[in-house]
Protein backbone atom coordinates (compact mmCIF):
# COMPACT_ATOMS: atom_id res chain seq x y z
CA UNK A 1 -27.99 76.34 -140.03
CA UNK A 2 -31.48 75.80 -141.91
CA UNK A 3 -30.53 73.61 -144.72
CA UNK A 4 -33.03 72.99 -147.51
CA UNK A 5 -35.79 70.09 -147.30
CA UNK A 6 -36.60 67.59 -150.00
CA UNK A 7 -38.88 69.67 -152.63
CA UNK A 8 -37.96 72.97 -150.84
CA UNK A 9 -36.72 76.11 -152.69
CA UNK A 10 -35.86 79.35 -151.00
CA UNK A 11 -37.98 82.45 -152.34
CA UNK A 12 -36.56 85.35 -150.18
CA UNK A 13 -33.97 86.03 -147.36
CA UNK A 14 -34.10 89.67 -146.18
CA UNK A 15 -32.91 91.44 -143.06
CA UNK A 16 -34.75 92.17 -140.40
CA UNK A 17 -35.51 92.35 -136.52
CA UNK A 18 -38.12 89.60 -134.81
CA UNK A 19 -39.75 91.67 -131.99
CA UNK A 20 -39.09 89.12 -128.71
CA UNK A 21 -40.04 89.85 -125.25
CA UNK A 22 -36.73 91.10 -124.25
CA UNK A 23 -36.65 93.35 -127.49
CA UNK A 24 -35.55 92.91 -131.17
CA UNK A 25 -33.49 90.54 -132.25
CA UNK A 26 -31.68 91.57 -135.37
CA UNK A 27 -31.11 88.81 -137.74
CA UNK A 28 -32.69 87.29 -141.24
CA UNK A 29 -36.01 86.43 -142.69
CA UNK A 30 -35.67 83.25 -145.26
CA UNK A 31 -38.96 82.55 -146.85
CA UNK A 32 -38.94 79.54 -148.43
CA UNK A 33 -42.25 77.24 -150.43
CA UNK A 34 -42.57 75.01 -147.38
CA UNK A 35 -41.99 77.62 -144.10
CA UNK A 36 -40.36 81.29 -142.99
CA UNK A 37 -37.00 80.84 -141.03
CA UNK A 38 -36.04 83.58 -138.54
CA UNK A 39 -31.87 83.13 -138.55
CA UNK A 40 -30.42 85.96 -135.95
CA UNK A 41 -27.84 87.67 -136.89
CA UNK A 42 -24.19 87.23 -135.59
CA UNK A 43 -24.59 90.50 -133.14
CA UNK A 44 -27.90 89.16 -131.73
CA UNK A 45 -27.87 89.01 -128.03
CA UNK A 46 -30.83 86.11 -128.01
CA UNK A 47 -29.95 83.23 -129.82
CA UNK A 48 -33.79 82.57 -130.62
CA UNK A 49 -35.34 81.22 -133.95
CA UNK A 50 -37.89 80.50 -135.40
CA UNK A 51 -39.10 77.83 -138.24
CA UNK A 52 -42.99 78.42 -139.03
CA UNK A 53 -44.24 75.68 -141.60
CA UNK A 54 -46.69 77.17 -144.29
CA UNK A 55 -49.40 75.58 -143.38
CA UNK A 56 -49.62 76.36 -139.72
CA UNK A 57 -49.77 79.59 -140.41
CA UNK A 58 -53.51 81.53 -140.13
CA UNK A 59 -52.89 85.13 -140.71
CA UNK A 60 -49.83 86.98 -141.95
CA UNK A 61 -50.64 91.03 -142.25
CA UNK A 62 -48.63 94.54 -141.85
CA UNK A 63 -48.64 96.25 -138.79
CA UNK A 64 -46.93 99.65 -138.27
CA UNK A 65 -44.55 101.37 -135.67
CA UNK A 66 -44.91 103.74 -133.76
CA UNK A 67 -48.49 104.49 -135.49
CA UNK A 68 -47.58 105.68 -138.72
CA UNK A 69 -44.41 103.48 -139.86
CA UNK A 70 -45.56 100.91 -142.03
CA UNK A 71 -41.91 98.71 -141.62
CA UNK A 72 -43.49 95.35 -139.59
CA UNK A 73 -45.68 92.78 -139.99
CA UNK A 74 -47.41 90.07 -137.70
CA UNK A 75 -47.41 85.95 -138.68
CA UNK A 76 -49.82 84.34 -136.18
CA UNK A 77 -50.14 80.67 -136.33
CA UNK A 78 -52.99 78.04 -136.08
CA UNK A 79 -51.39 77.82 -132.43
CA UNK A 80 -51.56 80.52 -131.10
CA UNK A 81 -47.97 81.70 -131.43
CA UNK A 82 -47.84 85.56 -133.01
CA UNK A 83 -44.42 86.60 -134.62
CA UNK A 84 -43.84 90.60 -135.10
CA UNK A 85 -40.98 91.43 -137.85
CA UNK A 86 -39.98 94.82 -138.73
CA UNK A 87 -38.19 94.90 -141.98
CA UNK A 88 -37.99 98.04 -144.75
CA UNK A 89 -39.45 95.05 -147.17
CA UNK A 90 -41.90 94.04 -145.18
CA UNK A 91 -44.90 94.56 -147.95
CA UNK A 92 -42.47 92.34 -149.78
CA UNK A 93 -41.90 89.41 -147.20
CA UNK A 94 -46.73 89.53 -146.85
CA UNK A 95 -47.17 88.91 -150.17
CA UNK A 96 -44.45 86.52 -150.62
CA UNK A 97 -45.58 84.21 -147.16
CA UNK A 98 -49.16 84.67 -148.61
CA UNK A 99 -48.28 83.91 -151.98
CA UNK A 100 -46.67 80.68 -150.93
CA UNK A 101 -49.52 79.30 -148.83
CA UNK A 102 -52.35 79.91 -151.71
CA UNK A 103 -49.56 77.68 -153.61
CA UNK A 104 -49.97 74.92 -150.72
CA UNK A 105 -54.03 74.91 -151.41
């Protein structure tokens, strides 16, 4: 579906669930050196993804559920837009998106 750009490596694909309106969308998290893909899964209901380019986004940090469950983080973008992704490797998935910006600077 996402295929590779000229110059563009992937760095990490993990599972996870983008939090939508309508609820969470189970699917996959490919980080790559140019942007982070959101890929739902086969099962998804919503059909919905997302492709955030590195440099539009301003803030990427971990959030937690329910209070206490540190599994999500948020990407918010130069835009406006604000993603929420719960993952089990989501301390994994921050410091690889931030990583890969400070490598854009």
């Amino acid at each position: 579906m996402f295929e590779l750009k000229d110059g563009e490596k992937w760095i990490l694909e993990l599972p996870c669930r983008m939090l939508t309106e309508v609820g969470g969308a189970p699917g996959y998290l490919k980080i790559s050196n140019m942007r982070v893909v959101f890929v739902p899964g086969g099962m998804s209901v919503t059909k919905r993804t997302a492709e955030i380019p590195l440099g539009e986004i301003s803030l990427v940090y971990p959030t937690n559920n329910l209070l206490i469950i540190p599994n999500s983080f948020r990407i918010n973008t130069h835009s406006g837009m604000s993603y929420k992704i719960t993952t089990w490797r989501s301390k994994e998935a921050v410091a690889t998106i931030n990583r890969q910006r400070q490598e854009l600077i």
